[in-house]
Every structure is written in structure tokens, then in C-alpha cells.
PDB file of N, CA and C in Angstrom:
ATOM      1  N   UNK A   1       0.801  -1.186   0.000  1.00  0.00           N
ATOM      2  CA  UNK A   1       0.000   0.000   0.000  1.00  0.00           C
ATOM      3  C   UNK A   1       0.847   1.254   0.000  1.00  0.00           C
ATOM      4  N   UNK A   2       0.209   2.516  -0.308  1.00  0.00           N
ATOM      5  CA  UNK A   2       1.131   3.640  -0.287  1.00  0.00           C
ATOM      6  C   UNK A   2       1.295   4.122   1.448  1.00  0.00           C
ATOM      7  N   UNK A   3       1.944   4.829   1.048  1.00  0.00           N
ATOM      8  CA  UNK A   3       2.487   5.635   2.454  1.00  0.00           C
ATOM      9  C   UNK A   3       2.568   6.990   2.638  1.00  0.00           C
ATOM     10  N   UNK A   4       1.697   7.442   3.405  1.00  0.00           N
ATOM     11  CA  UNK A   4       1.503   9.319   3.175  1.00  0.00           C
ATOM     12  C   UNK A   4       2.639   9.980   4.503  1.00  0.00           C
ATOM     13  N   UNK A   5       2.823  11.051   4.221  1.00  0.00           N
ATOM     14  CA  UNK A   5       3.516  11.512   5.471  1.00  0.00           C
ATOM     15  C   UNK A   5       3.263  12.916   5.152  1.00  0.00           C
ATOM     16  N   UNK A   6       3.225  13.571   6.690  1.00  0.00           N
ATOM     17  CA  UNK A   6       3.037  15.213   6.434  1.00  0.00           C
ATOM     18  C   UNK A   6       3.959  15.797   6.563  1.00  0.00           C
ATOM     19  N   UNK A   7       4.265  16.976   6.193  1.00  0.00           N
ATOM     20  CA  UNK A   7       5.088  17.771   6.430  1.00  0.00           C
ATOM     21  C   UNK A   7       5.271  18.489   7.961  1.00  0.00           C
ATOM     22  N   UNK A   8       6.525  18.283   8.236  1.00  0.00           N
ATOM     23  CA  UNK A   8       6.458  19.081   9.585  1.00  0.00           C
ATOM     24  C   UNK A   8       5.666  20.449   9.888  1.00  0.00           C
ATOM     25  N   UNK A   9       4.916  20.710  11.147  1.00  0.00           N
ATOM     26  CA  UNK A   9       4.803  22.132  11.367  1.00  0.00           C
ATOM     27  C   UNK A   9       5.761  23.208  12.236  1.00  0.00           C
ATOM     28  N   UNK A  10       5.651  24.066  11.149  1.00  0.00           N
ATOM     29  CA  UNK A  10       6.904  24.851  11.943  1.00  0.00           C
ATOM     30  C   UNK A  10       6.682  25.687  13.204  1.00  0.00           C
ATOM     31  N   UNK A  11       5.367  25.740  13.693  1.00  0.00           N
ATOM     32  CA  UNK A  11       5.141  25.734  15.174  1.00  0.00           C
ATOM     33  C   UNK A  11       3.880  25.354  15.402  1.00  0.00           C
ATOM     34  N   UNK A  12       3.510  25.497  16.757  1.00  0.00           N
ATOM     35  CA  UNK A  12       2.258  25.209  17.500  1.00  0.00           C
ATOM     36  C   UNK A  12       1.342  25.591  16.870  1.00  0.00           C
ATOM     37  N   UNK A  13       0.257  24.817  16.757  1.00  0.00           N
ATOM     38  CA  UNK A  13      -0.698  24.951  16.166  1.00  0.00           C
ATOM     39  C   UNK A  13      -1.800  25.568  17.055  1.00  0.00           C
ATOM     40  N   UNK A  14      -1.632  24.903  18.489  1.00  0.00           N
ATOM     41  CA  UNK A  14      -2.749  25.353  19.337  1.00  0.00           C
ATOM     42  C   UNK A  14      -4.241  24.775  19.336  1.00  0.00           C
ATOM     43  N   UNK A  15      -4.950  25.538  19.518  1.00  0.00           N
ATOM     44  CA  UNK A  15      -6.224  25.075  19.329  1.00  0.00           C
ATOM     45  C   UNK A  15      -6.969  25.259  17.980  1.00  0.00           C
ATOM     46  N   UNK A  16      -7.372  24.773  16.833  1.00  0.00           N
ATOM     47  CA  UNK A  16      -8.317  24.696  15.937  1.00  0.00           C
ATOM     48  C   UNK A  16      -9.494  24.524  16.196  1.00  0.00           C
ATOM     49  N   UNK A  17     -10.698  24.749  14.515  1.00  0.00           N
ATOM     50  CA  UNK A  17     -11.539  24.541  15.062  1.00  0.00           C
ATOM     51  C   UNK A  17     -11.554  22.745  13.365  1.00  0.00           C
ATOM     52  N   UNK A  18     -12.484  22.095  14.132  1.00  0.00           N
ATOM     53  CA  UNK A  18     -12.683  20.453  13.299  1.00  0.00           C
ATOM     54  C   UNK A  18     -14.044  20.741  12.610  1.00  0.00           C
ATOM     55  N   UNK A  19     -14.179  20.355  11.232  1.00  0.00           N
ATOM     56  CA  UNK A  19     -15.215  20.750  10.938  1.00  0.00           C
ATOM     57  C   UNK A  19     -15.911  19.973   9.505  1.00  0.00           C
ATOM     58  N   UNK A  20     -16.920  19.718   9.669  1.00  0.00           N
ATOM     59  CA  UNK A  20     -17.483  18.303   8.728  1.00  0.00           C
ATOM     60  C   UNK A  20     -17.934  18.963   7.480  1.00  0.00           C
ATOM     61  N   UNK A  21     -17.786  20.080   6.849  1.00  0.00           N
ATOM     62  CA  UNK A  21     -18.156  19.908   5.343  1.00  0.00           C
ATOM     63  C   UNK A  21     -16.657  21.238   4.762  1.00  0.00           C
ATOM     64  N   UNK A  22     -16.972  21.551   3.759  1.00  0.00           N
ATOM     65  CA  UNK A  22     -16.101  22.662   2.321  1.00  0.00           C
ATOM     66  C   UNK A  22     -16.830  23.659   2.948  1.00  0.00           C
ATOM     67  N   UNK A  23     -17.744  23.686   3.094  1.00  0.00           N
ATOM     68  CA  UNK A  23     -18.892  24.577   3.207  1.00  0.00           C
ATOM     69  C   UNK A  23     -18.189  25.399   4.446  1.00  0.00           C
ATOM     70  N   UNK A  24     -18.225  25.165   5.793  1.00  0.00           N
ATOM     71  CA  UNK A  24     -17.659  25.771   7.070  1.00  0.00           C
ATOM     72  C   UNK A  24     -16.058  25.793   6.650  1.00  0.00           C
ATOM     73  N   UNK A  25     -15.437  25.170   5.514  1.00  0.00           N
ATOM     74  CA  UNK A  25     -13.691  25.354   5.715  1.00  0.00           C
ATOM     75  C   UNK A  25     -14.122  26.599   5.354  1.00  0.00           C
ATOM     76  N   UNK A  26     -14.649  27.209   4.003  1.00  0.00           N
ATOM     77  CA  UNK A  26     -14.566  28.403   3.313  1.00  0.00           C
ATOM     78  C   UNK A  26     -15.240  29.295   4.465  1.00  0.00           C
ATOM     79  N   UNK A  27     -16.058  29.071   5.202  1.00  0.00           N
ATOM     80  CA  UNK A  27     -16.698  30.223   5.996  1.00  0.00           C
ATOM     81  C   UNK A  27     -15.632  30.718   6.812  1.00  0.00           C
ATOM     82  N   UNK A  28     -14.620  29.747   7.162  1.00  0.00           N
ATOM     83  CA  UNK A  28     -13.677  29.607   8.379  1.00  0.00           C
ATOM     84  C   UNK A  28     -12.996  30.815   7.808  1.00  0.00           C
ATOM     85  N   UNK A  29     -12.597  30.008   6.791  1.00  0.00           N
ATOM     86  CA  UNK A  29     -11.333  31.102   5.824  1.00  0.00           C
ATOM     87  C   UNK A  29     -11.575  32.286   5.747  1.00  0.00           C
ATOM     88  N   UNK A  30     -12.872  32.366   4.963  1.00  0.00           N
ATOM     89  CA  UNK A  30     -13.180  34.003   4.917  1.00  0.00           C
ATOM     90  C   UNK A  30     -12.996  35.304   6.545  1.00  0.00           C
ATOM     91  N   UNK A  31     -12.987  34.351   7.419  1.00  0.00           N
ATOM     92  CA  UNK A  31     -12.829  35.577   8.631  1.00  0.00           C
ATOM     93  C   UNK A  31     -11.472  35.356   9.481  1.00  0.00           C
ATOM     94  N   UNK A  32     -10.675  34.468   8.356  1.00  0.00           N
ATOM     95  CA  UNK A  32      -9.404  34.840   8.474  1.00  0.00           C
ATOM     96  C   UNK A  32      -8.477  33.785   9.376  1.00  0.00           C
ATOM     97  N   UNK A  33      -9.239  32.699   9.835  1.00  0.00           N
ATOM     98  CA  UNK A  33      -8.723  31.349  10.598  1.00  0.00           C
ATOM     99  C   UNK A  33      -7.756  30.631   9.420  1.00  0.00           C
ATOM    100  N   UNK A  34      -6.752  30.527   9.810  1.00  0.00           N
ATOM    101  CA  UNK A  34      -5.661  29.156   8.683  1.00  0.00           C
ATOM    102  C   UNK A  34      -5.382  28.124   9.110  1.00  0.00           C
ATOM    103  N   UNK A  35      -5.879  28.034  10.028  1.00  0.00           N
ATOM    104  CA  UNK A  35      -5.461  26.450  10.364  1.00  0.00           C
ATOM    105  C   UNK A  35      -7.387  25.504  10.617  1.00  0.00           C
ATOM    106  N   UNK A  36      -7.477  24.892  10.320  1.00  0.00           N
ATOM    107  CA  UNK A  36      -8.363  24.387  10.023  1.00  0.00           C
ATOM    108  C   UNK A  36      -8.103  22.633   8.998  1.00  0.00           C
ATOM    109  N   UNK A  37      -9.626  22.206  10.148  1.00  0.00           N
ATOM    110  CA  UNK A  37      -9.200  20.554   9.719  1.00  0.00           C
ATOM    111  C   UNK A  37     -10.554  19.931   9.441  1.00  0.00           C
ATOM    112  N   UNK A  38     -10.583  19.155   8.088  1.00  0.00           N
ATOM    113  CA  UNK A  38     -11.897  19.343   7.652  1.00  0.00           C
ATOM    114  C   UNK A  38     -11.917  17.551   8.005  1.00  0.00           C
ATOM    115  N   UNK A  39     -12.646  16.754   8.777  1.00  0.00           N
ATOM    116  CA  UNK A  39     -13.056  15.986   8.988  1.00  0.00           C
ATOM    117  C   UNK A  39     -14.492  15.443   8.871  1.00  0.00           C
ATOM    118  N   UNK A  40     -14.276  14.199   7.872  1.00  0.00           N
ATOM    119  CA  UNK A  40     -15.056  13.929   6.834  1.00  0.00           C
ATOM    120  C   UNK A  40     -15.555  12.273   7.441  1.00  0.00           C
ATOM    121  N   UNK A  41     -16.465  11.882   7.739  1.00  0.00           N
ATOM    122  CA  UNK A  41     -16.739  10.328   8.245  1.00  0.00           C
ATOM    123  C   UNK A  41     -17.695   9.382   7.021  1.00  0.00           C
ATOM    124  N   UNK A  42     -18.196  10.341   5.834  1.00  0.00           N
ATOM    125  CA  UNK A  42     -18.736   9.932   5.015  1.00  0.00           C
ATOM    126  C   UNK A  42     -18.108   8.859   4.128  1.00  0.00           C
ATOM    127  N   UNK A  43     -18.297   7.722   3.755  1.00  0.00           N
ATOM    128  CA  UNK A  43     -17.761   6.665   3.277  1.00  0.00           C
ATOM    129  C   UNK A  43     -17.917   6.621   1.526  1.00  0.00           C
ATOM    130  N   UNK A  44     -18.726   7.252   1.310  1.00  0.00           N
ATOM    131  CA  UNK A  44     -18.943   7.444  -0.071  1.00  0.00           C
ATOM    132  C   UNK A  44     -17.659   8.572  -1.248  1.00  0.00           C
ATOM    133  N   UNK A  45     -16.908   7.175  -1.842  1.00  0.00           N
ATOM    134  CA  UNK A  45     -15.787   8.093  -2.155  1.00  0.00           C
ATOM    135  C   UNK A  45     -16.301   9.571  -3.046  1.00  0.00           C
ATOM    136  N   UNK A  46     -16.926   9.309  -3.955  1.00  0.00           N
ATOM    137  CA  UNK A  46     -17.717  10.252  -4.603  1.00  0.00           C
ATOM    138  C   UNK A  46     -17.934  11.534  -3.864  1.00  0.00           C
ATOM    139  N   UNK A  47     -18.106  11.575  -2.766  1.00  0.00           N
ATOM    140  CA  UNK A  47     -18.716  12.558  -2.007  1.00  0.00           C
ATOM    141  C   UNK A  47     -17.320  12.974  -1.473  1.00  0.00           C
ATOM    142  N   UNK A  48     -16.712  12.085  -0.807  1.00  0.00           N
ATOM    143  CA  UNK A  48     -15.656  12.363  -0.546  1.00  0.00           C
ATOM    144  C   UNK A  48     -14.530  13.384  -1.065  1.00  0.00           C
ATOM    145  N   UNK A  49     -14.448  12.839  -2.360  1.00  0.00           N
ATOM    146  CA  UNK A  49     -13.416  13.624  -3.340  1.00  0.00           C
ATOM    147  C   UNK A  49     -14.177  15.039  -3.631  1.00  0.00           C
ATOM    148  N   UNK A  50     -15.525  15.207  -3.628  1.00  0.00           N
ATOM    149  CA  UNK A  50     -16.246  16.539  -3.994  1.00  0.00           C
ATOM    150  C   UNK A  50     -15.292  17.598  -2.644  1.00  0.00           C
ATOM    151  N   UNK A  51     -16.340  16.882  -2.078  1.00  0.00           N
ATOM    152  CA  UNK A  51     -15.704  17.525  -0.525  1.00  0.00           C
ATOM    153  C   UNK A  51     -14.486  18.106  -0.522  1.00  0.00           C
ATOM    154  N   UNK A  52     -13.382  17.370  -0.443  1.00  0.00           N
ATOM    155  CA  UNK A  52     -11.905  17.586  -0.601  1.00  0.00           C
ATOM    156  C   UNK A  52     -11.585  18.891  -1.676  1.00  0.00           C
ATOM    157  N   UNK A  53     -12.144  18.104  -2.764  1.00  0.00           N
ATOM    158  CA  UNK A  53     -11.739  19.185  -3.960  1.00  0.00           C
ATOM    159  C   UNK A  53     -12.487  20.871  -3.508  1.00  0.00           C
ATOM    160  N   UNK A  54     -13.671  20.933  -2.976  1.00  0.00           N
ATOM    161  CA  UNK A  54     -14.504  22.198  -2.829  1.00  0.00           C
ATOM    162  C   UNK A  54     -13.438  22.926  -1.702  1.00  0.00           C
ATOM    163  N   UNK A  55     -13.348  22.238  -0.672  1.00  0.00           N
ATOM    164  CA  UNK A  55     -12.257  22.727   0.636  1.00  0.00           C
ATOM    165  C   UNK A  55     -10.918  23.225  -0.171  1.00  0.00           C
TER     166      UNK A  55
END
């Protein structure tokens, strides 16, 4: 299987906010939050990849 790895962060991240659709990443963004983590439990790859790609 493949093997993903992230890139280090170059500091503390702190507290974020976790958030289940594209829809709330972009709201996030617009008032200026960058760190943000879009957590997705939907099993349907289809939906999945929308998701991803819209975020």
C-alpha cells in the first residue's frame, strides 16, 4: 500500500476549530482562521473527493 507523510509544522498549532463539510472550511477562511481541519466520516468516495476538492 502507499504511504503518506506530512510535512512538519513549523510551530504550535494550538487550538483549531474540526469541521465536517467545504462549506464551514470556506466560511472559516473568509474571517481569516488558517489552520483548520476538515473531517469527513462519510464513506462514499464520490462525495468524498467533492468535498476535498470544494475545501
Amino acid at each position: 500500500g502507499k504511504s503518506f507523510s506530512f510535512p512538519e509544522c513549523p510551530e504550535r498549532l494550538g487550538i483549531y476549530p474540526v469541521v465536517d463539510s467545504a462549506d464551514w472550511v470556506n466560511r472559516l477562511l473568509t474571517i481569516g482562521i488558517k489552520t483548520i481541519q476538515l473531517r469527513l466520516k462519510q464513506t462514499d468516495n464520490a462525495f468524498l473527493n467533492a468535498e476535498i476538492a470544494s475545501a
